[in-house]
N, C-alpha and C. Protein backbone atom coordinates (compact mmCIF):
# COMPACT_ATOMS: atom_id res chain seq x y z
N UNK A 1 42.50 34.54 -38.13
CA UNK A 1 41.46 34.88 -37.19
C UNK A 1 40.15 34.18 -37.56
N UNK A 2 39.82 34.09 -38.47
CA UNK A 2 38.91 33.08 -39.45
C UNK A 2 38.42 32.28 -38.94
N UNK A 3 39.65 31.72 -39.03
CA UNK A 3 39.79 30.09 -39.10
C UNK A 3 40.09 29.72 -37.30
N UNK A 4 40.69 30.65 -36.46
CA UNK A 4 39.94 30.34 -35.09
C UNK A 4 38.50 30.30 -34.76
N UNK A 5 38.24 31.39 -35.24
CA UNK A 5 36.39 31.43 -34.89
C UNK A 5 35.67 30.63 -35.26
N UNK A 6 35.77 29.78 -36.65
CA UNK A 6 35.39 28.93 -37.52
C UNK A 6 35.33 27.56 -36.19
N UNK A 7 36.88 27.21 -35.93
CA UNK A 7 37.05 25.98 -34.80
C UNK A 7 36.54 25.66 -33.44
N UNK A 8 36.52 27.52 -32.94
CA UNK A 8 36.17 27.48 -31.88
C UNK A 8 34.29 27.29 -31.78
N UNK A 9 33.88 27.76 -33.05
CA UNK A 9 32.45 27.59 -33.26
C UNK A 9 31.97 25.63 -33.46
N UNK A 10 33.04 25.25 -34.25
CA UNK A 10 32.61 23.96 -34.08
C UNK A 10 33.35 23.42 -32.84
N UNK A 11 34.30 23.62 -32.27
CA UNK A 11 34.27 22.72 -30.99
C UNK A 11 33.12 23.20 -29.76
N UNK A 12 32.51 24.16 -29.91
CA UNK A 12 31.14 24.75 -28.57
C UNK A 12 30.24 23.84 -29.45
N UNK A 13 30.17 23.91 -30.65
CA UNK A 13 28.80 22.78 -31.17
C UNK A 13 28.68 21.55 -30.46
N UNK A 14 30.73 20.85 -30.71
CA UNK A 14 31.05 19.45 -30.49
C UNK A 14 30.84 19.38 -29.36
N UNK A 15 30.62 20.25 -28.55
CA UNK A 15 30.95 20.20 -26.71
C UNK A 15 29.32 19.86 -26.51
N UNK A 16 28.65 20.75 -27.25
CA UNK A 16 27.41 20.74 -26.77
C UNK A 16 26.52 19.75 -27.37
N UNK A 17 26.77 18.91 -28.43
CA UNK A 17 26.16 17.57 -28.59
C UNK A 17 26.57 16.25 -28.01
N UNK A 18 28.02 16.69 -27.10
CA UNK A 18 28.65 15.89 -26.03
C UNK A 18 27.85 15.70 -24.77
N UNK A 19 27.70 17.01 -24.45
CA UNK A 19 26.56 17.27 -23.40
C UNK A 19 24.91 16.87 -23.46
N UNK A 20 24.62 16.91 -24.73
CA UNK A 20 23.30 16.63 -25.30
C UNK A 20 22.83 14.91 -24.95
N UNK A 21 23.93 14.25 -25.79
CA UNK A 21 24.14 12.97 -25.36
C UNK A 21 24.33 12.10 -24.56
N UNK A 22 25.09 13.26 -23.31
CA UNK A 22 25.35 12.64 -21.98
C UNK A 22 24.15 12.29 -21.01
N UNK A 23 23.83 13.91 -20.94
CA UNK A 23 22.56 14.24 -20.88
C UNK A 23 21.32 12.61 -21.04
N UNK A 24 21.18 12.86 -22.25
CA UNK A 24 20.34 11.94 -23.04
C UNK A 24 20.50 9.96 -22.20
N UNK A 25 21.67 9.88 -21.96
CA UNK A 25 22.40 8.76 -21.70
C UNK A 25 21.72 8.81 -20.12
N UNK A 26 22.25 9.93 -19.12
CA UNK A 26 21.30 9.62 -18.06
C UNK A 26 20.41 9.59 -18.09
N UNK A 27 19.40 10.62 -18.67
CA UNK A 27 17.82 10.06 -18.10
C UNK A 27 17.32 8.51 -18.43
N UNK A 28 18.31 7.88 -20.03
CA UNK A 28 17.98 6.40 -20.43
C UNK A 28 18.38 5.75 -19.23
N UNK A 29 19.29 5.97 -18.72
CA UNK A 29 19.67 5.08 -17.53
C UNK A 29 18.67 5.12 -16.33
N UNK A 30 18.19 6.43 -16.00
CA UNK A 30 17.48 6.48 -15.07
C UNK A 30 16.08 5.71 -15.49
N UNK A 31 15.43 5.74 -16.76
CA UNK A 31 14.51 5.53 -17.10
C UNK A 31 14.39 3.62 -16.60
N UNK A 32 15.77 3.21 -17.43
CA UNK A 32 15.48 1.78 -17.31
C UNK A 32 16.16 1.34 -16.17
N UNK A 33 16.19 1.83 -14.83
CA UNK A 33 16.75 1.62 -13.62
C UNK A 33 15.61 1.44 -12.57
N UNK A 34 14.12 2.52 -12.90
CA UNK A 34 13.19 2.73 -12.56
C UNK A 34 12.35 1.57 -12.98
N UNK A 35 12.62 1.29 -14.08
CA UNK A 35 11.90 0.03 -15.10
C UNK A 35 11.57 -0.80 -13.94
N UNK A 36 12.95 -0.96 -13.40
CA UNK A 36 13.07 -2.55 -12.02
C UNK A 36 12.34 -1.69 -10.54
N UNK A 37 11.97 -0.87 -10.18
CA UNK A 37 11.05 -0.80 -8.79
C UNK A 37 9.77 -1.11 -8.91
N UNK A 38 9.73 -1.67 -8.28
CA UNK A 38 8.03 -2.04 -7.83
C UNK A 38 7.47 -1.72 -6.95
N UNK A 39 6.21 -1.49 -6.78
CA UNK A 39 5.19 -0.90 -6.34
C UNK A 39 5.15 -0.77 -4.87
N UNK A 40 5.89 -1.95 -3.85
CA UNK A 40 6.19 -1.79 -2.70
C UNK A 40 7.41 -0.77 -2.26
N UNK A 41 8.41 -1.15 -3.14
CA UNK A 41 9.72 -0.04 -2.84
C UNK A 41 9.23 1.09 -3.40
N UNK A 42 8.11 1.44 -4.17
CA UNK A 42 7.72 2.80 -4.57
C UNK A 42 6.87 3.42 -3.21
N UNK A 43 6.25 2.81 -2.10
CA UNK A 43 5.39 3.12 -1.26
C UNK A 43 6.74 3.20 -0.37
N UNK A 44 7.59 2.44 0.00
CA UNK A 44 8.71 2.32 1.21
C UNK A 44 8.53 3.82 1.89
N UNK A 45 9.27 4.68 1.05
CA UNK A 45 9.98 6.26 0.88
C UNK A 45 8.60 7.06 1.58
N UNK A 46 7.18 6.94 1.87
CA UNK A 46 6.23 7.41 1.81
C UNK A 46 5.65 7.11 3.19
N UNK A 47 6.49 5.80 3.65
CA UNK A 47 6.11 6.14 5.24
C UNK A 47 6.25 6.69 5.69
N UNK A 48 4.94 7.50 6.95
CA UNK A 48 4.79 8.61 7.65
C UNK A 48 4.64 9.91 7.05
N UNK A 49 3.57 9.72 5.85
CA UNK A 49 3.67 10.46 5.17
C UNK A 49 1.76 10.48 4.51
N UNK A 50 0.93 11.59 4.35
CA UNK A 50 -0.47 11.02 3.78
C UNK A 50 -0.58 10.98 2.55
N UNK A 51 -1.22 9.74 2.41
CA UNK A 51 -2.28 9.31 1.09
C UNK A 51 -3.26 8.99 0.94
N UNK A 52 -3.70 8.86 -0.40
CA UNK A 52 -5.49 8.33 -0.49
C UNK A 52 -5.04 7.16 -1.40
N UNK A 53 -5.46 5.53 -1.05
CA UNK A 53 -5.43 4.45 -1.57
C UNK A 53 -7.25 4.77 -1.98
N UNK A 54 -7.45 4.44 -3.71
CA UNK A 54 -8.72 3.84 -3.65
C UNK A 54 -8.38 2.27 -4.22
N UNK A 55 -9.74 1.68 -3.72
CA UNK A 55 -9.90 -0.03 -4.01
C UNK A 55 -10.78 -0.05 -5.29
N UNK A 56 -10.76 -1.25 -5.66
CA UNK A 56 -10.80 -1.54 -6.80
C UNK A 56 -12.47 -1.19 -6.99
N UNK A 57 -13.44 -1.36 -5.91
CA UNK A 57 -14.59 -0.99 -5.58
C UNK A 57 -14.70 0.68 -5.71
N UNK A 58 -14.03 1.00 -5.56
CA UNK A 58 -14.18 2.77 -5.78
C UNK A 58 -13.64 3.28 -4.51
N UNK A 59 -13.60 2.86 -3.40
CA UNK A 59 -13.76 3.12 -1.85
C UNK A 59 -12.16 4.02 -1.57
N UNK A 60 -12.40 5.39 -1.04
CA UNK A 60 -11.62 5.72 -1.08
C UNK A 60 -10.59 5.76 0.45
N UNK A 61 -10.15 5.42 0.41
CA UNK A 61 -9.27 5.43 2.01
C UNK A 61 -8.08 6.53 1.99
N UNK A 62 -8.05 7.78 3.11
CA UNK A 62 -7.37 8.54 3.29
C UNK A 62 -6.55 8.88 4.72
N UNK A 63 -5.19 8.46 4.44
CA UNK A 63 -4.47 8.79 6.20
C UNK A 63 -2.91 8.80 5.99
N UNK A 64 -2.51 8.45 7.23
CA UNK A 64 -1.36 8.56 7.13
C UNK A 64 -0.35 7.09 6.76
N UNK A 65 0.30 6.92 5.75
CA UNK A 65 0.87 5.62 5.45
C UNK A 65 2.06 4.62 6.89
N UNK A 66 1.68 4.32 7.38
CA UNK A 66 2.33 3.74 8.56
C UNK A 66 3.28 2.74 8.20
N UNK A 67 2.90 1.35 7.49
CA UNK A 67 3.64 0.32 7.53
C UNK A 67 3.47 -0.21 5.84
N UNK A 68 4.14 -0.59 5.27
CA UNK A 68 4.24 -1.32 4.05
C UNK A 68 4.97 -2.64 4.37
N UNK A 69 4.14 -3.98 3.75
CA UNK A 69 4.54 -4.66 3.99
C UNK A 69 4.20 -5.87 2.40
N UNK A 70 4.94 -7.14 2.32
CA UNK A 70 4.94 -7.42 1.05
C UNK A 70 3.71 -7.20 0.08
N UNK A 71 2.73 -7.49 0.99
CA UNK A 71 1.26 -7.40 -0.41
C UNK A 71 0.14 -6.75 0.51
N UNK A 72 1.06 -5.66 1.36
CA UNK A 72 -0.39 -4.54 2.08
C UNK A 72 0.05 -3.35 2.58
N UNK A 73 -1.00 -2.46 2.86
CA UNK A 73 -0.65 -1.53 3.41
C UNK A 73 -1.27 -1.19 4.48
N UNK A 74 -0.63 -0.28 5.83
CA UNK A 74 -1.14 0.10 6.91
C UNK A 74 -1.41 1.51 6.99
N UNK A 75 -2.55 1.60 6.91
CA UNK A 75 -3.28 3.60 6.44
C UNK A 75 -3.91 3.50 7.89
N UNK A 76 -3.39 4.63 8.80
CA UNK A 76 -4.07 5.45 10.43
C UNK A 76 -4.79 6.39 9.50
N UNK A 77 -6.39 6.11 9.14
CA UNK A 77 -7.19 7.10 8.85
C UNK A 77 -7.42 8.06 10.28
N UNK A 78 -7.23 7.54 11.35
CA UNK A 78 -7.86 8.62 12.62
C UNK A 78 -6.99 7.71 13.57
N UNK A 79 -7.41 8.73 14.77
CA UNK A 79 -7.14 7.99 15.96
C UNK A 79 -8.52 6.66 16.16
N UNK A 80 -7.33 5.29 16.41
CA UNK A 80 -7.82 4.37 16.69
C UNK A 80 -8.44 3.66 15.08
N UNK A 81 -8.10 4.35 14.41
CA UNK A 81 -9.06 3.59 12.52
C UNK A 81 -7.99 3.24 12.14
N UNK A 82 -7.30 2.31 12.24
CA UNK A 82 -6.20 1.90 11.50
C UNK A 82 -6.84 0.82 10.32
N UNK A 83 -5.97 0.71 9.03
CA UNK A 83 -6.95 0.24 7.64
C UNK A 83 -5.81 -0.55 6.93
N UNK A 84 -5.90 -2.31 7.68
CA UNK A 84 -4.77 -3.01 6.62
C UNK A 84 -5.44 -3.16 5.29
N UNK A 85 -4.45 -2.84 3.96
CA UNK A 85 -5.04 -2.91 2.84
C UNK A 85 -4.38 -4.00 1.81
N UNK A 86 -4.84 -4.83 1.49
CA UNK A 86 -3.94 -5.69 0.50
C UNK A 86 -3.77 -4.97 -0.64
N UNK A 87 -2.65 -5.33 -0.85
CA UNK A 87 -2.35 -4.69 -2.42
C UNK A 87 -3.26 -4.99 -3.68
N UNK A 88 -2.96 -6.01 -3.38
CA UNK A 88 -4.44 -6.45 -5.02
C UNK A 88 -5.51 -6.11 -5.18
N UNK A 89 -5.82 -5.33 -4.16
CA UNK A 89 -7.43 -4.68 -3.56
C UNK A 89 -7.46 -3.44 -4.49
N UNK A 90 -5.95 -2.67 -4.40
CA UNK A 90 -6.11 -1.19 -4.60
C UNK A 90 -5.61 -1.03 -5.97
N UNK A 91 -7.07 -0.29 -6.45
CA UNK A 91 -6.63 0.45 -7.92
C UNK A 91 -5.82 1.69 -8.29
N UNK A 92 -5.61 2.71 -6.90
CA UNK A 92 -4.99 3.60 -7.35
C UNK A 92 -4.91 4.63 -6.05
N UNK A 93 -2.97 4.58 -5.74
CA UNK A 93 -2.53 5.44 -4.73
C UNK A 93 -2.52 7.12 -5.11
N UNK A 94 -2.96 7.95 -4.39
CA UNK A 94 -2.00 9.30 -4.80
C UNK A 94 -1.84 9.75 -3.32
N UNK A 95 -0.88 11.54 -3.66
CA UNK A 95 0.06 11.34 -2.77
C UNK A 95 1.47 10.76 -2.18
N UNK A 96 1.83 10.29 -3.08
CA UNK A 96 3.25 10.27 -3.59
C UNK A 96 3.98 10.45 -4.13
N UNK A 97 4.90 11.09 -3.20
CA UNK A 97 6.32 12.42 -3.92
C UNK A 97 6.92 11.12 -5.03
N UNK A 98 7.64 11.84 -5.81
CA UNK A 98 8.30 11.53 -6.94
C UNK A 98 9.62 10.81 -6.09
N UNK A 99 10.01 9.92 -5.00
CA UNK A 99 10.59 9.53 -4.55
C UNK A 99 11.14 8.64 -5.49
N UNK A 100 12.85 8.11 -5.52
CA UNK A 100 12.85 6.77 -5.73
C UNK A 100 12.44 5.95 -4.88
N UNK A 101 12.42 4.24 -5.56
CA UNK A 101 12.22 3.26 -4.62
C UNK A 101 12.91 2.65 -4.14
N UNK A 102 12.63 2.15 -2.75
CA UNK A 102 13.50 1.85 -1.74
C UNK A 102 13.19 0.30 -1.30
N UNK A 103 13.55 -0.66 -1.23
CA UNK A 103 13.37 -2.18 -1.15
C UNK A 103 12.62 -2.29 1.05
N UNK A 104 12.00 -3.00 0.50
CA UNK A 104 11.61 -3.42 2.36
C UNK A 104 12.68 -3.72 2.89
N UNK A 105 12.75 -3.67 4.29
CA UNK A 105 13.78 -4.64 5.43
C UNK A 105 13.97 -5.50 5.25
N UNK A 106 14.91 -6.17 6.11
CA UNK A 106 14.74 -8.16 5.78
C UNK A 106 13.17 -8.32 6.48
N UNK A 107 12.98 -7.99 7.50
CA UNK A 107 12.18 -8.27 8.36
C UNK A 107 10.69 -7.80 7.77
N UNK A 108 10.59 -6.31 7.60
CA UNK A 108 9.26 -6.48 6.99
C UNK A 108 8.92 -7.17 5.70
N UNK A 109 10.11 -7.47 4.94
CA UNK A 109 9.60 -8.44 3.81
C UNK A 109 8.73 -9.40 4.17
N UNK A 110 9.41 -10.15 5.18
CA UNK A 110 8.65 -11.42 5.85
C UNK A 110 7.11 -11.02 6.29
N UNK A 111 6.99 -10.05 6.92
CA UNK A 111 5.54 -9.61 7.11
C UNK A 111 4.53 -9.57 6.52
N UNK A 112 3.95 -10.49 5.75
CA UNK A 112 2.95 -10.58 4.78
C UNK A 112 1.51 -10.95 5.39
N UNK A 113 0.54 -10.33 4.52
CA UNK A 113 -0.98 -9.89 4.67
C UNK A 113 -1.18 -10.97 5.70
N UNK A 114 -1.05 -12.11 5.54
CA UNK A 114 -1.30 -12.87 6.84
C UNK A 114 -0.61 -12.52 8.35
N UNK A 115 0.54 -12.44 8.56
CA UNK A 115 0.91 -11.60 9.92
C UNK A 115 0.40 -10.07 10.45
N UNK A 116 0.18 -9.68 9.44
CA UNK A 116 -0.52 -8.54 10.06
C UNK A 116 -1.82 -8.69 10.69
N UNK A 117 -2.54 -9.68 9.91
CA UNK A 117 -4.41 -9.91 10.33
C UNK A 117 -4.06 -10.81 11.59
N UNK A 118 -2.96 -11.59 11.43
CA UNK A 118 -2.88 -12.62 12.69
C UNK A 118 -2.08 -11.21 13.98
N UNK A 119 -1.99 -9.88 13.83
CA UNK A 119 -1.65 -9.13 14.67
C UNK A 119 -3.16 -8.82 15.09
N UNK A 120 -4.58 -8.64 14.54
CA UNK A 120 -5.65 -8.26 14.72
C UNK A 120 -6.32 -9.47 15.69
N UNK A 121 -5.79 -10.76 15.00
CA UNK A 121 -6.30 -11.77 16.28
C UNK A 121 -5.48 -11.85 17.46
N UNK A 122 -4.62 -11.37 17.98
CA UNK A 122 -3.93 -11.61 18.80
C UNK A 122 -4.37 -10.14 19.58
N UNK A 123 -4.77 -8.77 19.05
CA UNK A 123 -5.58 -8.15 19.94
C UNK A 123 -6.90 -8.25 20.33
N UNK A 124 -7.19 -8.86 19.23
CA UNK A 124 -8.75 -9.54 20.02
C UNK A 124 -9.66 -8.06 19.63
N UNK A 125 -8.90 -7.27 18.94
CA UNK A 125 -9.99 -5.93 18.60
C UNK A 125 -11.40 -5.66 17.22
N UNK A 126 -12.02 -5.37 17.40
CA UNK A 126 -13.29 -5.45 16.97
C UNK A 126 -13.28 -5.09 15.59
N UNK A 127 -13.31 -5.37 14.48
CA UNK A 127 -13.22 -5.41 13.41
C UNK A 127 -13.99 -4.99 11.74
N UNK A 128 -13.94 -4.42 11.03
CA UNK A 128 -14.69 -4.28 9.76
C UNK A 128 -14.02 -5.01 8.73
N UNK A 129 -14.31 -6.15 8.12
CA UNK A 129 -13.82 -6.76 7.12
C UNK A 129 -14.67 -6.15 5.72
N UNK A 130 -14.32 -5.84 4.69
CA UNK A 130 -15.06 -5.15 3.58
C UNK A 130 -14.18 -6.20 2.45
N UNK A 131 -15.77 -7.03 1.77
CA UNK A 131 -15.74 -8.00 0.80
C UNK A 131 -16.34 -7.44 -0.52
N UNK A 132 -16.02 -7.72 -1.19
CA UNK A 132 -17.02 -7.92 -2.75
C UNK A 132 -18.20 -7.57 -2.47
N UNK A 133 -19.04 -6.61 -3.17
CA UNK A 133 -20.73 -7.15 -3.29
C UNK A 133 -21.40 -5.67 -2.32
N UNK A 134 -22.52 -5.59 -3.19
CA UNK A 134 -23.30 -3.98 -3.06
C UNK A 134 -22.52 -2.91 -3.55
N UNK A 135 -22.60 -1.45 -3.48
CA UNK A 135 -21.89 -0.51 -4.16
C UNK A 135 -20.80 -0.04 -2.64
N UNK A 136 -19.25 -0.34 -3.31
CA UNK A 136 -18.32 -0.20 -2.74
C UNK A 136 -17.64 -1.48 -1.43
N UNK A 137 -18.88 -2.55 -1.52
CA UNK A 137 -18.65 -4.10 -1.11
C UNK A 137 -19.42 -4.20 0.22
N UNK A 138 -19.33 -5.29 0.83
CA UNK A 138 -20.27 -5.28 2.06
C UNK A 138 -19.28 -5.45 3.57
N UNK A 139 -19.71 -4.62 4.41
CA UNK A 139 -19.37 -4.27 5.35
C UNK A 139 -19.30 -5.59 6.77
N UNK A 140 -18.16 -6.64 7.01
CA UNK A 140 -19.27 -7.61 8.30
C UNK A 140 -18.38 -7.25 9.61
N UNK A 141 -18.81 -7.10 10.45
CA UNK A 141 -18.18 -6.32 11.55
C UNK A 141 -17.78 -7.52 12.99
N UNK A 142 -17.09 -7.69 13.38
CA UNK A 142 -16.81 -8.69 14.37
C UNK A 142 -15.55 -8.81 14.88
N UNK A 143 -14.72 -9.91 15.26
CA UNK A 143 -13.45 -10.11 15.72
C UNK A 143 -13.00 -11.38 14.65
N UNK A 144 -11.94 -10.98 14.74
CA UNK A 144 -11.15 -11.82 13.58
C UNK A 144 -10.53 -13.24 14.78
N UNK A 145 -10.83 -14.61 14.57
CA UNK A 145 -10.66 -15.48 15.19
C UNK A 145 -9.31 -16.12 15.03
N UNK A 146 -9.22 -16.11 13.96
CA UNK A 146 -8.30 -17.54 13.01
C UNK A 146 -8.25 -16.80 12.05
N UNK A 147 -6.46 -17.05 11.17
CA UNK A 147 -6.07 -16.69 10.13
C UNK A 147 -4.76 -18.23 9.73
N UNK A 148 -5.63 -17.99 8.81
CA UNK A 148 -4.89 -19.39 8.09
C UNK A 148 -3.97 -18.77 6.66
N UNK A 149 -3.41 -20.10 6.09
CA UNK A 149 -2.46 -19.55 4.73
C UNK A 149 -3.36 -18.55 4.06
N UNK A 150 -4.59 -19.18 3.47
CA UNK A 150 -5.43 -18.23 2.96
C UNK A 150 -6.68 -17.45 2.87
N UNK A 151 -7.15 -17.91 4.04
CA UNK A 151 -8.26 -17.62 4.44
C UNK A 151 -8.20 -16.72 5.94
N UNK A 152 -9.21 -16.49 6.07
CA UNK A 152 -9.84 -16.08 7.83
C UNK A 152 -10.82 -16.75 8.12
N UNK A 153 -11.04 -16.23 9.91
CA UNK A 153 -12.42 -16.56 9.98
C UNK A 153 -12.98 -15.76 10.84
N UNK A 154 -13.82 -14.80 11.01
CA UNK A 154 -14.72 -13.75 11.51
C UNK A 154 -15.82 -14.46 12.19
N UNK A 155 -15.60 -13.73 13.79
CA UNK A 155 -17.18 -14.14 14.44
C UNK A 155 -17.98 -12.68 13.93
N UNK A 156 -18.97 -13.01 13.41
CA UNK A 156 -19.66 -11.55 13.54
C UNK A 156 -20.52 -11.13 14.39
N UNK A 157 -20.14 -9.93 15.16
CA UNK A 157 -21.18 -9.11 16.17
C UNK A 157 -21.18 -7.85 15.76
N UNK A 158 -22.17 -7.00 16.74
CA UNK A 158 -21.45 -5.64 16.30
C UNK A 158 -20.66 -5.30 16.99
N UNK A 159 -19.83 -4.23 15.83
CA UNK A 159 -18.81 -3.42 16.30
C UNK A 159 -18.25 -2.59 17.66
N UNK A 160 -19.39 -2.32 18.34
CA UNK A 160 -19.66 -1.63 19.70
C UNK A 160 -19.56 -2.56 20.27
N UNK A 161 -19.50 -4.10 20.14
CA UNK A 161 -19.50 -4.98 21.15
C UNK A 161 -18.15 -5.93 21.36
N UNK A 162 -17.84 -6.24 22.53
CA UNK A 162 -16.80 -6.88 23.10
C UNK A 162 -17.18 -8.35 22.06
N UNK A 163 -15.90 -9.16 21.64
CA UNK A 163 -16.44 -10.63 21.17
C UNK A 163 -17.36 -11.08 22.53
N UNK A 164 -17.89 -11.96 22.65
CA UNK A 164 -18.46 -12.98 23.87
C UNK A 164 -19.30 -13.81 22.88
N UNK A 165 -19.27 -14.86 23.61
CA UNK A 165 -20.57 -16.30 22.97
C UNK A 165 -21.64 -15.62 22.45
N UNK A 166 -22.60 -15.23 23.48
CA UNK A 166 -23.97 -14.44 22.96
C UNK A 166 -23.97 -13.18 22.17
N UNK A 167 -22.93 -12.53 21.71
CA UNK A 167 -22.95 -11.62 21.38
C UNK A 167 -22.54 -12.13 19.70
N UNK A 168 -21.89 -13.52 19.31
CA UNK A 168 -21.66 -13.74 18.49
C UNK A 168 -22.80 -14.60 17.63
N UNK A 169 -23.18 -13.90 16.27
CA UNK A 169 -24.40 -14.56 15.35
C UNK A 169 -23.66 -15.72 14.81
N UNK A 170 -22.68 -15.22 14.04
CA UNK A 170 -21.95 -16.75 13.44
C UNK A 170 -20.51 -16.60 13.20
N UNK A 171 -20.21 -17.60 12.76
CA UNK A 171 -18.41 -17.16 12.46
C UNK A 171 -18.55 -17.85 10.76
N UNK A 172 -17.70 -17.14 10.04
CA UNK A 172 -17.52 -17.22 8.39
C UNK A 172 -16.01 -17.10 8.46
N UNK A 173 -16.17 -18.18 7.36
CA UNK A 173 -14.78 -18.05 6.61
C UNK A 173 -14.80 -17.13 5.62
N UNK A 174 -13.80 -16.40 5.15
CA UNK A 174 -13.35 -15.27 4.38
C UNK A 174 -12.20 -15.72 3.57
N UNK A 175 -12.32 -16.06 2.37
CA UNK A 175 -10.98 -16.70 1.28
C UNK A 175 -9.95 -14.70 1.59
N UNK A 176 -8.75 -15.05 1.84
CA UNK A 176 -8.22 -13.66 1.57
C UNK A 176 -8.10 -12.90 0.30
N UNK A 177 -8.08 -13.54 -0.54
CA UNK A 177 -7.97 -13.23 -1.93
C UNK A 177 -9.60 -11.75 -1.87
N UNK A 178 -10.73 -12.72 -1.03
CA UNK A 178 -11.62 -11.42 -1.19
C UNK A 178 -11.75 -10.39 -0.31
N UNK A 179 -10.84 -10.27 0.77
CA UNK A 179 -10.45 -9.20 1.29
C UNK A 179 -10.10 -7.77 0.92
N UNK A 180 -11.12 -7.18 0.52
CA UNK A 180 -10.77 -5.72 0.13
C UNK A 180 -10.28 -4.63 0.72
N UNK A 181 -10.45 -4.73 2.43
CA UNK A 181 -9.33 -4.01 3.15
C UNK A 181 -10.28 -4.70 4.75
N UNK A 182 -9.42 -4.12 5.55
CA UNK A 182 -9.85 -4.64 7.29
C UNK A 182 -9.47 -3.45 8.06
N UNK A 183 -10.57 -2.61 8.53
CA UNK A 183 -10.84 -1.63 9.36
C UNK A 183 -10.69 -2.03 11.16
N UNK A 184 -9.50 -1.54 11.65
CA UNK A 184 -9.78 -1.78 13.40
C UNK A 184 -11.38 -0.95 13.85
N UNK A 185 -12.17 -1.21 14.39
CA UNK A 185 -13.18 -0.36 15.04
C UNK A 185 -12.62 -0.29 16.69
N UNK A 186 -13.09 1.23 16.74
CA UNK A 186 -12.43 1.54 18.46
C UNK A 186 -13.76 1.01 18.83
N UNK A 187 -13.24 0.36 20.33
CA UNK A 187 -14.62 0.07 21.50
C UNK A 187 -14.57 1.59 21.69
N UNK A 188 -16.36 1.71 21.57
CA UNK A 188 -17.03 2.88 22.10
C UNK A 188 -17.17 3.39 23.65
């Protein structure tokens, strides 16, 4: 009788450092499986869903996550405020569930920061570009004309105003790299 209890005590040990290990073995797996997602397939899972992106400026942007696309994001702060954000802009998402990550489409892969802004020139809608410079960057408000590999180019008017000739002060080029995010403005 002993010497059962004795065996049966070490095989529940053996069972349970079996389990310990197994155990142990998945979360390593999970750990270095996670290793490989990146920051876009970590946002995928989170469309239609709210967050607060802040930019590297401090600026905090809060809405609903709409579109992820290779190096941006599409935040509906309100009706009519839609906020493309480049990735390199933003220092820090929250609001995201502990999801795994999920890889883009074929199709939105292809969608990069330039097709989306070339979606802003093709509505012809009135614009906030936010650059580098003052506290939280400077604000230039107009219609987005032209979008090239890496650049833009902004007529600036105000925001309340339709583009037209006279209504436009000047047009600037914008390197994208200093694009810190691009605000739609609704006509008033």
């Amino acid at each position: 009788m002993r010497w059962e209890q004795l065996f049966g005590d070490l095989e529940a040990q053996f069972d349970a450092f079996a389990e310990a290990g197994a155990l142990a073995e998945v979360a390593e797996r999970q750990r270095i499986e996670f290793g490989g997602v990146g920051l876009v397939a970590r946002l995928v899972p989170a469309v239609g869903t709210p967050i607060r992106a802040t930019t590297a400026a401090g600026t905090g942007i809060s809405g609903i996550l709409r579109q992820v696309g290779p190096d941006w994001l599409l935040i509906d702060e309100s009706a009519g405020r839609d906020v493309v954000l480049p990735l390199a802009s933003v220092s820090m998402l929250e609001g995201l569930a502990a999801a795994a990550g999920q890889p883009l489409g074929a199709i939105a892969g292809k969608l990069t920061l330039t097709s989306a802004l070339r979606g802003l020139v093709r509505d012809r809608s009135p614009v906030a570009v936010v650059i580098p410079g003052g506290d939280g960057g400077a604000e230039l408000t107009g219609t987005l004309d032209r979008v090239g590999a890496d650049f833009c180019e902004l007529a600036l008017h105000p925001a309340w105003e339709v583009r037209r000739a006279n209504a436009v002060r000047q047009v600037v080029v914008i390197p994208l790299g200093a694009v810190m995010f691009v605000r739609a403005q609704p006509l008033n």
